[in-house]
PDB file of N, CA and C in Angstrom:
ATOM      1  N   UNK A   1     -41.019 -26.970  67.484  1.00  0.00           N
ATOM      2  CA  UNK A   1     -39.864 -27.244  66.651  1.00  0.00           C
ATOM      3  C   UNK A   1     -38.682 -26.429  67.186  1.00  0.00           C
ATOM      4  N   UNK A   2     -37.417 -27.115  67.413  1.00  0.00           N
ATOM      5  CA  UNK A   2     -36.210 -26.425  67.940  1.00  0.00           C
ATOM      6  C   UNK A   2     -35.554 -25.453  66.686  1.00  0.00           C
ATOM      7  N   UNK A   3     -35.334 -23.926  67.427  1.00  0.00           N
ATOM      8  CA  UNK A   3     -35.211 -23.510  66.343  1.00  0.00           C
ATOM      9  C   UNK A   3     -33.390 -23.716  65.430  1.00  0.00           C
ATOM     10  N   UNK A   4     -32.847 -24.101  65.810  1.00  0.00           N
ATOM     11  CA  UNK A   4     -31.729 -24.396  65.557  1.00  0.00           C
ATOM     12  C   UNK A   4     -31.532 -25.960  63.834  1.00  0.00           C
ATOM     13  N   UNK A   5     -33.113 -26.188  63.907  1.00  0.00           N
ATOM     14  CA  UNK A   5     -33.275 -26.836  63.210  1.00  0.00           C
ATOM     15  C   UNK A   5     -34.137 -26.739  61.693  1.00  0.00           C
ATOM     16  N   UNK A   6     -34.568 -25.170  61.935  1.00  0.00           N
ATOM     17  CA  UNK A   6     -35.448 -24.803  61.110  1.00  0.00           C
ATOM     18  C   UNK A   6     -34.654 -24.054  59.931  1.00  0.00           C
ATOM     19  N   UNK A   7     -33.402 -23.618  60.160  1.00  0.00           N
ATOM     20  CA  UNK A   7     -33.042 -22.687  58.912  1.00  0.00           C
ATOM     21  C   UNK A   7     -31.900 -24.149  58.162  1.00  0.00           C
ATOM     22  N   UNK A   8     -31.892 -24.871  56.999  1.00  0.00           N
ATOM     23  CA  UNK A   8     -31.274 -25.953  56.944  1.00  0.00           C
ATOM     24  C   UNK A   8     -30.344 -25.416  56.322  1.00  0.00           C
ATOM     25  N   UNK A   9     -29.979 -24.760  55.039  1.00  0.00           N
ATOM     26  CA  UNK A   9     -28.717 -24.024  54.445  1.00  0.00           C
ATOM     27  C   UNK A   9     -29.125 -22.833  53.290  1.00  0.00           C
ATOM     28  N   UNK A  10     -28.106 -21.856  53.240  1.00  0.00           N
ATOM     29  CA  UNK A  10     -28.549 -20.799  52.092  1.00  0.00           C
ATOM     30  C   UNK A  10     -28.948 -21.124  50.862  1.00  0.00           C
ATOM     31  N   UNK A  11     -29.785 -20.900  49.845  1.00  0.00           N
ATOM     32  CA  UNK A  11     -30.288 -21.294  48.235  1.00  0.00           C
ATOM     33  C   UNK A  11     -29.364 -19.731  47.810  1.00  0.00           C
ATOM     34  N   UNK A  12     -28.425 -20.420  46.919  1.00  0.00           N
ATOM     35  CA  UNK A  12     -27.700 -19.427  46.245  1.00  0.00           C
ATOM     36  C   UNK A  12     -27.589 -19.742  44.462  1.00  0.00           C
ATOM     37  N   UNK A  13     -28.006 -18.821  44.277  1.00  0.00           N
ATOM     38  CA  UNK A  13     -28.806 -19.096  42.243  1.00  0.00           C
ATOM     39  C   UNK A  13     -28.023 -17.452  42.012  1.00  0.00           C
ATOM     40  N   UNK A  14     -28.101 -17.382  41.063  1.00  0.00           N
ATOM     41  CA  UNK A  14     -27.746 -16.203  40.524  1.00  0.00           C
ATOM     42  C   UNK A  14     -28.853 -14.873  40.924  1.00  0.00           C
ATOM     43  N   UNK A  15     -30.568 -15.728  40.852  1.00  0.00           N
ATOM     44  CA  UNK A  15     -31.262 -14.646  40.966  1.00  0.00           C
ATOM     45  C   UNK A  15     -31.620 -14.718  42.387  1.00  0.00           C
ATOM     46  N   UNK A  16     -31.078 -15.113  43.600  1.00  0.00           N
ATOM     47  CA  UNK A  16     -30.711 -15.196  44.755  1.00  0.00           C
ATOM     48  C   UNK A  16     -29.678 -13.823  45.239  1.00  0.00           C
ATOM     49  N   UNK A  17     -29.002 -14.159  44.563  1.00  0.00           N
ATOM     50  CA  UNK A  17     -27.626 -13.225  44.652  1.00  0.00           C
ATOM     51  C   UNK A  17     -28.322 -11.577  44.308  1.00  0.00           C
ATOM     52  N   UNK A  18     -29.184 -11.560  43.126  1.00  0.00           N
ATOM     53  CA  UNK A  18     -29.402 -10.283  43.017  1.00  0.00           C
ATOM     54  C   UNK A  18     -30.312  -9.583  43.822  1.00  0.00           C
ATOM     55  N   UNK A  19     -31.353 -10.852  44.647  1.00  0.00           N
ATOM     56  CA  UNK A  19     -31.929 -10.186  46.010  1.00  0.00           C
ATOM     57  C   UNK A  19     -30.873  -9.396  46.590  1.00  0.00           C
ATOM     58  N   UNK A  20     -29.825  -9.980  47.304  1.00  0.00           N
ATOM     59  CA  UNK A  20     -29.139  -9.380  47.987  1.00  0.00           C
ATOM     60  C   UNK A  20     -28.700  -8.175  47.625  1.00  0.00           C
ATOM     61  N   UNK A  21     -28.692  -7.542  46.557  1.00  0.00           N
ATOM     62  CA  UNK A  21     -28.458  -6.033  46.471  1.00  0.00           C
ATOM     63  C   UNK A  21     -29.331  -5.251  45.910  1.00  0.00           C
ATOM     64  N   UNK A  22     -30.420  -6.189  45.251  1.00  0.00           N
ATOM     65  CA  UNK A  22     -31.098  -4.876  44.672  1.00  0.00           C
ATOM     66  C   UNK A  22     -30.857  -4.727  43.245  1.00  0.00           C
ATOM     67  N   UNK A  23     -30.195  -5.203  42.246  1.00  0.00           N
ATOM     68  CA  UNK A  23     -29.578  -4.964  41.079  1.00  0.00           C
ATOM     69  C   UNK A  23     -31.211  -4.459  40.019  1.00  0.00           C
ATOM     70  N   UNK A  24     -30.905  -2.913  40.107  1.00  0.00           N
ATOM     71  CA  UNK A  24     -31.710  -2.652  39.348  1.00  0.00           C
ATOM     72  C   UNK A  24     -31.498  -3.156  37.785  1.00  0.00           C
ATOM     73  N   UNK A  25     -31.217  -3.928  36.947  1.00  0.00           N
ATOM     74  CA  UNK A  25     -30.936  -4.342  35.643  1.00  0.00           C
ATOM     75  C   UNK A  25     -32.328  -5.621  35.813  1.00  0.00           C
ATOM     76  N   UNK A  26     -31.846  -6.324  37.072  1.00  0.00           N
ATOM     77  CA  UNK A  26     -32.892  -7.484  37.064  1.00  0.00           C
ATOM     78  C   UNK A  26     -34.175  -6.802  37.461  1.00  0.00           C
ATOM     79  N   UNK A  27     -34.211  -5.299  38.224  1.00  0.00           N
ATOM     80  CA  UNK A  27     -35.903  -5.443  38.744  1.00  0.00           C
ATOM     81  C   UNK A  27     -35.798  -5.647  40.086  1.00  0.00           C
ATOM     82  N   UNK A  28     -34.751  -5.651  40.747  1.00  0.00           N
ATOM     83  CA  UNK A  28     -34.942  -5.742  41.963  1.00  0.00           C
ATOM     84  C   UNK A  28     -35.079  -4.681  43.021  1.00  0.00           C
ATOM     85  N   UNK A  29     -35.372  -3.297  43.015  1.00  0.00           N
ATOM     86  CA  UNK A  29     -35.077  -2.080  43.294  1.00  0.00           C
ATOM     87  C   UNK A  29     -34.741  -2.413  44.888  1.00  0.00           C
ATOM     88  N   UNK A  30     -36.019  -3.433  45.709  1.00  0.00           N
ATOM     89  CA  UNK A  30     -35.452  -3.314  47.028  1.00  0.00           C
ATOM     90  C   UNK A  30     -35.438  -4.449  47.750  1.00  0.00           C
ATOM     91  N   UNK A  31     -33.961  -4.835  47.354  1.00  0.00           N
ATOM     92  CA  UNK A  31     -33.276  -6.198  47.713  1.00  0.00           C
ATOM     93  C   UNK A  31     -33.191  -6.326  48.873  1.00  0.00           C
ATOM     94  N   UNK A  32     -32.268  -6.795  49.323  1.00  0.00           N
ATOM     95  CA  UNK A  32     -31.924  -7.236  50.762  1.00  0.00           C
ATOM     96  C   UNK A  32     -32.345  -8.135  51.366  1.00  0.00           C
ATOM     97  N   UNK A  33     -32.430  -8.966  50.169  1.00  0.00           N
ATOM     98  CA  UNK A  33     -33.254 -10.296  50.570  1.00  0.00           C
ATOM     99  C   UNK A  33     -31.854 -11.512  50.625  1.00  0.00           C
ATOM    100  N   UNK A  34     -32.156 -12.762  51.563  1.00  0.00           N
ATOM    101  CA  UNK A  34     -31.529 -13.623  51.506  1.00  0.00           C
ATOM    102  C   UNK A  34     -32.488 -15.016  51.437  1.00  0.00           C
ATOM    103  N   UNK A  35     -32.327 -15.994  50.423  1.00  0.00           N
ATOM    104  CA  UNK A  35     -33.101 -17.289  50.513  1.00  0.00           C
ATOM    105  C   UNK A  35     -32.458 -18.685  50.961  1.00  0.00           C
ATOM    106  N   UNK A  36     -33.407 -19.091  51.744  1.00  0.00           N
ATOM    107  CA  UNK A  36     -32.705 -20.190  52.214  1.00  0.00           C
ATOM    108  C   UNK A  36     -33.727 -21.417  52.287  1.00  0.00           C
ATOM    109  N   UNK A  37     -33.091 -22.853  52.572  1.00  0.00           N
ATOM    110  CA  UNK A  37     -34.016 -23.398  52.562  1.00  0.00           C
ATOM    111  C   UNK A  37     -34.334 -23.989  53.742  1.00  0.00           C
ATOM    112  N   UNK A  38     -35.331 -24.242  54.094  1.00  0.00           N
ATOM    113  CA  UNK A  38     -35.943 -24.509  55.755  1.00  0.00           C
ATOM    114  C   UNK A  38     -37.033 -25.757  55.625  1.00  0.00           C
ATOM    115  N   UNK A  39     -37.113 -26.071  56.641  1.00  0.00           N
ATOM    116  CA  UNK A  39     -37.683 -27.286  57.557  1.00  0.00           C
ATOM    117  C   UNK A  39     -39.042 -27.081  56.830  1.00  0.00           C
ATOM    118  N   UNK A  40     -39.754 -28.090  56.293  1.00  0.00           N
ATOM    119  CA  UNK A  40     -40.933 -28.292  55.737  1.00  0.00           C
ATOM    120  C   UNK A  40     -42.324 -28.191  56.614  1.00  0.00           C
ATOM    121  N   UNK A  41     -42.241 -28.162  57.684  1.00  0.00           N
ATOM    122  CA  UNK A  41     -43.110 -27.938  58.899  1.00  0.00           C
ATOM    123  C   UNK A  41     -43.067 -26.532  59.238  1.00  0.00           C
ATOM    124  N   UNK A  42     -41.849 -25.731  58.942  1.00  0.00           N
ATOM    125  CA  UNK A  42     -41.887 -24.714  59.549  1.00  0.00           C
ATOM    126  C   UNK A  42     -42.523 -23.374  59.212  1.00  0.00           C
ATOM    127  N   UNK A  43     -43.330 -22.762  59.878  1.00  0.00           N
ATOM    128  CA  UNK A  43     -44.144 -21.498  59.024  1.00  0.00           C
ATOM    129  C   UNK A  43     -43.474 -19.791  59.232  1.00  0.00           C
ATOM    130  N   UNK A  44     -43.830 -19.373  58.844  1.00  0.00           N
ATOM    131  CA  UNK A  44     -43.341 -18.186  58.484  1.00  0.00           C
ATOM    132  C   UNK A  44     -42.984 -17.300  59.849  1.00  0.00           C
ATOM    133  N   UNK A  45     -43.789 -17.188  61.059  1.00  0.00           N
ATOM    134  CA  UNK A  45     -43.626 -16.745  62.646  1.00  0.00           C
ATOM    135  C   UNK A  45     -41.841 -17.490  62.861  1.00  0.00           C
ATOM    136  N   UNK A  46     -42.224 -19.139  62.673  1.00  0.00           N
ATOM    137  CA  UNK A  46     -40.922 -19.936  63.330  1.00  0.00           C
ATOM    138  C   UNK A  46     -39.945 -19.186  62.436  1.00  0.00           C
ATOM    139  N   UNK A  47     -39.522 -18.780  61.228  1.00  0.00           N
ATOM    140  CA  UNK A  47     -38.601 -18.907  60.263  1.00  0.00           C
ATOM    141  C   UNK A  47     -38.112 -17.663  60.676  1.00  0.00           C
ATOM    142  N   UNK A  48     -38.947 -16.697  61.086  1.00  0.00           N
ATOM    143  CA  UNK A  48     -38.383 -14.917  61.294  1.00  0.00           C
ATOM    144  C   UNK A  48     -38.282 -14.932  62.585  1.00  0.00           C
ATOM    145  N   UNK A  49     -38.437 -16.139  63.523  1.00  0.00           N
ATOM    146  CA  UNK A  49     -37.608 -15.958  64.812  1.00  0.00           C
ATOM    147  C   UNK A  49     -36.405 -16.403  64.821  1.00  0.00           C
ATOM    148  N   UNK A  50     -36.462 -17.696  64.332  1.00  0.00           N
ATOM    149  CA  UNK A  50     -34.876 -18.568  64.082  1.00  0.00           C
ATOM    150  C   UNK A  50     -33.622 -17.680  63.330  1.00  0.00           C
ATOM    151  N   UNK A  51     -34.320 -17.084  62.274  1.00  0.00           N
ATOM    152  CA  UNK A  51     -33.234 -16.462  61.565  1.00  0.00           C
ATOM    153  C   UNK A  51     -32.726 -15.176  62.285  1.00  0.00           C
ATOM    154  N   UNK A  52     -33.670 -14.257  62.658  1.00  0.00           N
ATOM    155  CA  UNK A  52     -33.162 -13.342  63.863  1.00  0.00           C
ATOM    156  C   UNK A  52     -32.576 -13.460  64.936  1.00  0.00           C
ATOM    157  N   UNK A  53     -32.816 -14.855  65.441  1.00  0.00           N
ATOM    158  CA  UNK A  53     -31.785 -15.102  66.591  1.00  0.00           C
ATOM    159  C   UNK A  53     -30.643 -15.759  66.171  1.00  0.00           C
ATOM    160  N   UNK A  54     -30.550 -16.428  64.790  1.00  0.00           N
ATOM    161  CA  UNK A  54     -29.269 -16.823  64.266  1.00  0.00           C
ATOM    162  C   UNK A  54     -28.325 -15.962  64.548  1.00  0.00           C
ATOM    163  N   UNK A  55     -28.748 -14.613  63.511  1.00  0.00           N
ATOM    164  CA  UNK A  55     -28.087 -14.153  63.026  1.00  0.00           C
ATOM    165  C   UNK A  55     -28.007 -12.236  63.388  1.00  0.00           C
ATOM    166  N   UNK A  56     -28.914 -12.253  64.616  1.00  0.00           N
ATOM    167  CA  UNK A  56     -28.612 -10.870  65.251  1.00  0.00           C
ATOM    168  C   UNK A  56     -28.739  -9.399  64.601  1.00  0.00           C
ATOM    169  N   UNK A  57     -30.101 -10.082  63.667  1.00  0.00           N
ATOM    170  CA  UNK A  57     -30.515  -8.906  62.703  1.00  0.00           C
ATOM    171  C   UNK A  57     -32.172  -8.817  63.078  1.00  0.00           C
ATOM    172  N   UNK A  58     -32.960  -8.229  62.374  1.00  0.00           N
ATOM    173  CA  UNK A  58     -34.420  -8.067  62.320  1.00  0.00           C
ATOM    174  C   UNK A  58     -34.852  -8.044  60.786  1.00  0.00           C
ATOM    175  N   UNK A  59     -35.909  -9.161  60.715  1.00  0.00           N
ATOM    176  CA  UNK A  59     -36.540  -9.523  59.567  1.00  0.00           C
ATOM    177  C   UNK A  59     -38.034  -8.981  59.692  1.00  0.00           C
ATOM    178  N   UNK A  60     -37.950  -8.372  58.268  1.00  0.00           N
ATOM    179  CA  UNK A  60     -38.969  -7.620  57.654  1.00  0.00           C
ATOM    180  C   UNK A  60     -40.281  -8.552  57.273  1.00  0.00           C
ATOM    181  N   UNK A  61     -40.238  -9.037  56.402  1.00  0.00           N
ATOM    182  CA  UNK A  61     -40.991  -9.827  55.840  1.00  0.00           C
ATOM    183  C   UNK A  61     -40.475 -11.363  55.148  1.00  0.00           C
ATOM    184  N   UNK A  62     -41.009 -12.209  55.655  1.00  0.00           N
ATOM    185  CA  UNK A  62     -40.980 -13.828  55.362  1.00  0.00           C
ATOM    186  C   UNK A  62     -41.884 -14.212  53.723  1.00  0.00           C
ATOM    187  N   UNK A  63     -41.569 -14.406  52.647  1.00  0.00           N
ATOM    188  CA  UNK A  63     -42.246 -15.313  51.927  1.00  0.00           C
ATOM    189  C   UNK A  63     -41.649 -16.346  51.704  1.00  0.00           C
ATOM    190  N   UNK A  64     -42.392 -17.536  51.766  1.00  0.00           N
ATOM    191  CA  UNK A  64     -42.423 -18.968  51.375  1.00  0.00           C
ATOM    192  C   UNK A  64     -42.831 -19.732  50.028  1.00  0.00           C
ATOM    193  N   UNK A  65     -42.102 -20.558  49.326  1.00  0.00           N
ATOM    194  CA  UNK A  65     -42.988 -21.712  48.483  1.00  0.00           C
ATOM    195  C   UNK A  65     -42.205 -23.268  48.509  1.00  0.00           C
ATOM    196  N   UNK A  66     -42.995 -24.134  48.109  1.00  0.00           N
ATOM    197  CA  UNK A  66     -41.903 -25.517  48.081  1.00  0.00           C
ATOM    198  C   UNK A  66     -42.007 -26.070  46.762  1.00  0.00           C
ATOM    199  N   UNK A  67     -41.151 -26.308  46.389  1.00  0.00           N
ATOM    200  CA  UNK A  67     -40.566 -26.904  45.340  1.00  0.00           C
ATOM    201  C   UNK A  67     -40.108 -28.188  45.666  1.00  0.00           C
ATOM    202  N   UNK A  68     -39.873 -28.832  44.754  1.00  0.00           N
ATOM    203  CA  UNK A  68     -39.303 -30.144  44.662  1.00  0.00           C
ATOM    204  C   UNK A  68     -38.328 -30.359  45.674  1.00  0.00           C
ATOM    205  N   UNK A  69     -36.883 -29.774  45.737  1.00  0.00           N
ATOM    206  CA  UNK A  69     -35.967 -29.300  46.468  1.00  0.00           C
ATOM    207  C   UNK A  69     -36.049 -29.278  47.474  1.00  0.00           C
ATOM    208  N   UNK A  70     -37.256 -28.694  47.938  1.00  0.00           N
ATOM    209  CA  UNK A  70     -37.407 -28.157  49.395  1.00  0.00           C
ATOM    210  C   UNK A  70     -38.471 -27.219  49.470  1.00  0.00           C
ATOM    211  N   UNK A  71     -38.939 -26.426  51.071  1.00  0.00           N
ATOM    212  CA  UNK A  71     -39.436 -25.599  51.173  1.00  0.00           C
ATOM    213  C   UNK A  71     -38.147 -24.693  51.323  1.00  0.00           C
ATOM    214  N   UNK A  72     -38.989 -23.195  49.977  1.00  0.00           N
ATOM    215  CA  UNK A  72     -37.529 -21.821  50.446  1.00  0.00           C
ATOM    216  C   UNK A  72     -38.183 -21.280  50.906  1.00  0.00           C
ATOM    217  N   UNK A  73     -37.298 -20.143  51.407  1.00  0.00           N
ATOM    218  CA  UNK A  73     -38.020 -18.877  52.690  1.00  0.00           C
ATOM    219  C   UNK A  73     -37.054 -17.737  51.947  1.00  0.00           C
ATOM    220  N   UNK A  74     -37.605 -16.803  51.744  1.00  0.00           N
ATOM    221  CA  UNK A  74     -37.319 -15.110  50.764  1.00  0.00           C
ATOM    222  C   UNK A  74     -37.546 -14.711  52.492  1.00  0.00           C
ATOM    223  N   UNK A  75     -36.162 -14.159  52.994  1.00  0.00           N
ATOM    224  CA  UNK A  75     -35.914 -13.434  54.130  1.00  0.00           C
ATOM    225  C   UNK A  75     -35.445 -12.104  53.643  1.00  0.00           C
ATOM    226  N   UNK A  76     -36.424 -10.884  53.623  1.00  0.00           N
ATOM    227  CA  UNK A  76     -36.314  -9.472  53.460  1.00  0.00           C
ATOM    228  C   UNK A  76     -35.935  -9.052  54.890  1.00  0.00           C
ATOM    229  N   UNK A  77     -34.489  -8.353  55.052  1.00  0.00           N
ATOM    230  CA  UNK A  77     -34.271  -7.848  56.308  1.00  0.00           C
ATOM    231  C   UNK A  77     -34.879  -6.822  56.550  1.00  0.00           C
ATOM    232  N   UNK A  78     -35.273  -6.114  57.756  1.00  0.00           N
ATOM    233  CA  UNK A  78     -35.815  -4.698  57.813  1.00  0.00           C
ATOM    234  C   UNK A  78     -34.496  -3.693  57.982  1.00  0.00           C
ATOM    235  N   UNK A  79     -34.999  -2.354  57.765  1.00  0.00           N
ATOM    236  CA  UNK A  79     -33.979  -1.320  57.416  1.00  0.00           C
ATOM    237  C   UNK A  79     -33.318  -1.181  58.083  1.00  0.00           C
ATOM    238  N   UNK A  80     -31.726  -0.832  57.930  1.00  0.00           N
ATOM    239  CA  UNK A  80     -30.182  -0.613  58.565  1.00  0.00           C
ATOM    240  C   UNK A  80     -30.220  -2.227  58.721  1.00  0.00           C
ATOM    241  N   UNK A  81     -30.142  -2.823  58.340  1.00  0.00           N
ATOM    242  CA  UNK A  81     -29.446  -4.362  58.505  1.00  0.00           C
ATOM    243  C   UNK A  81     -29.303  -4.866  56.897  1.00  0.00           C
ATOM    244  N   UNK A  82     -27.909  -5.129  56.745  1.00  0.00           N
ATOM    245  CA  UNK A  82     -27.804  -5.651  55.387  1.00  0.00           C
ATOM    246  C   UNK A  82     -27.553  -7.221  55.114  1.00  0.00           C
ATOM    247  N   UNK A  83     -27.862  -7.707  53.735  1.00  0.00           N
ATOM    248  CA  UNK A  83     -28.323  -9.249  53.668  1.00  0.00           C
ATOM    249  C   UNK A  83     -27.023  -9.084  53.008  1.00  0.00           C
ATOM    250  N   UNK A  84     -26.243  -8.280  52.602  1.00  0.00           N
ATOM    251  CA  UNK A  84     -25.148  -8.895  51.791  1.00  0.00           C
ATOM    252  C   UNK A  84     -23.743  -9.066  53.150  1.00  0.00           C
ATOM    253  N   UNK A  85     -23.982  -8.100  54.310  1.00  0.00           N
ATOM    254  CA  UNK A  85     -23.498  -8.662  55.288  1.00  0.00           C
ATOM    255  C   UNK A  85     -23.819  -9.918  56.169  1.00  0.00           C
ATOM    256  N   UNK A  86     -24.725 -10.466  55.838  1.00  0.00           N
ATOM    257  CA  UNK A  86     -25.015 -11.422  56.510  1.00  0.00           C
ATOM    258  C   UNK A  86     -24.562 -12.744  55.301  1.00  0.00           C
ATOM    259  N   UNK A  87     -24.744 -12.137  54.903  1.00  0.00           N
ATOM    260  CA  UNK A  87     -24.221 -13.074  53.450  1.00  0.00           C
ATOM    261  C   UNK A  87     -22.577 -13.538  53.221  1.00  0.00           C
ATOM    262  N   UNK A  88     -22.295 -12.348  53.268  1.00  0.00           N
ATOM    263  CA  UNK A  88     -20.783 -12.622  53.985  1.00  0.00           C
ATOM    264  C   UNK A  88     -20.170 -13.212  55.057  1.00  0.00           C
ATOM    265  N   UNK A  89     -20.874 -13.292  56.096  1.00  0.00           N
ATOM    266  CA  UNK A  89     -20.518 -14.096  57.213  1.00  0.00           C
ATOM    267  C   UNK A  89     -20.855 -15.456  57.309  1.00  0.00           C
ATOM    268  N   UNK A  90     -21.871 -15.456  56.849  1.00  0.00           N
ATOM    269  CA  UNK A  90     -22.347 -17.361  56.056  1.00  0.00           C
ATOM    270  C   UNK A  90     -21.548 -18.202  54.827  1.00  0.00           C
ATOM    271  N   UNK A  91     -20.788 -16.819  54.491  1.00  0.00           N
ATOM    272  CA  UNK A  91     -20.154 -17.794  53.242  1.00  0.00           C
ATOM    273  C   UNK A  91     -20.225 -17.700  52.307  1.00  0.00           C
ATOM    274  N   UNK A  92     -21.737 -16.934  51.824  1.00  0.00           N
ATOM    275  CA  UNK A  92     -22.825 -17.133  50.403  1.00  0.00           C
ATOM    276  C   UNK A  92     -21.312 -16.371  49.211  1.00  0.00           C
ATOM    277  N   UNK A  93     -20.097 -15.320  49.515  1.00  0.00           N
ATOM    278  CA  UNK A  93     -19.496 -14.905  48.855  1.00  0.00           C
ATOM    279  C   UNK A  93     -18.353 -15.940  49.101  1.00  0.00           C
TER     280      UNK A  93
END
């Protein structure tokens, strides 16, 4: 699968948004997560290469589920790389 085809666009919800920082009120102590939704074929190896070479960061940990909508992907960056900067450069603000 080409990876240019695997990350399809950001899932931005309110409790999306509070990945990205962490908002201890919701429970999120360690955010830095960004969700997006991706290619239904694609598994968790493809999704944390594509998005790292998107976007010139290093991903921590990949979780997945599919919903109606789509398959999402919960992209936890690893440490010194922030999702609300990457978030910013995509638009998500």
């Amino acid at each position: 699968m080409k990876k240019d085809s695997i990350l399809i666009h950001p899932y931005v919800t309110e409790k999306s948004m509070n990945h990205l920082s962490g908002s201890p009120v919701q429970g999120y102590r360690d955010g830095n997560r960004l969700e997006f939704i991706v290619h239904r074929d694609a598994d968790k190896a493809e999704i944390k290469a594509a998005f790292e070479e998107r976007f010139d960061v290093k991903v921590e940990k990949v979780w997945t589920r599919i919903e109606k909508n789509g398959k999402h992907a919960i992209i936890k960056l690893a440490e010194g790389y922030s999702a609300e900067e990457v978030g910013s450069r995509i638009g998500v603000f």
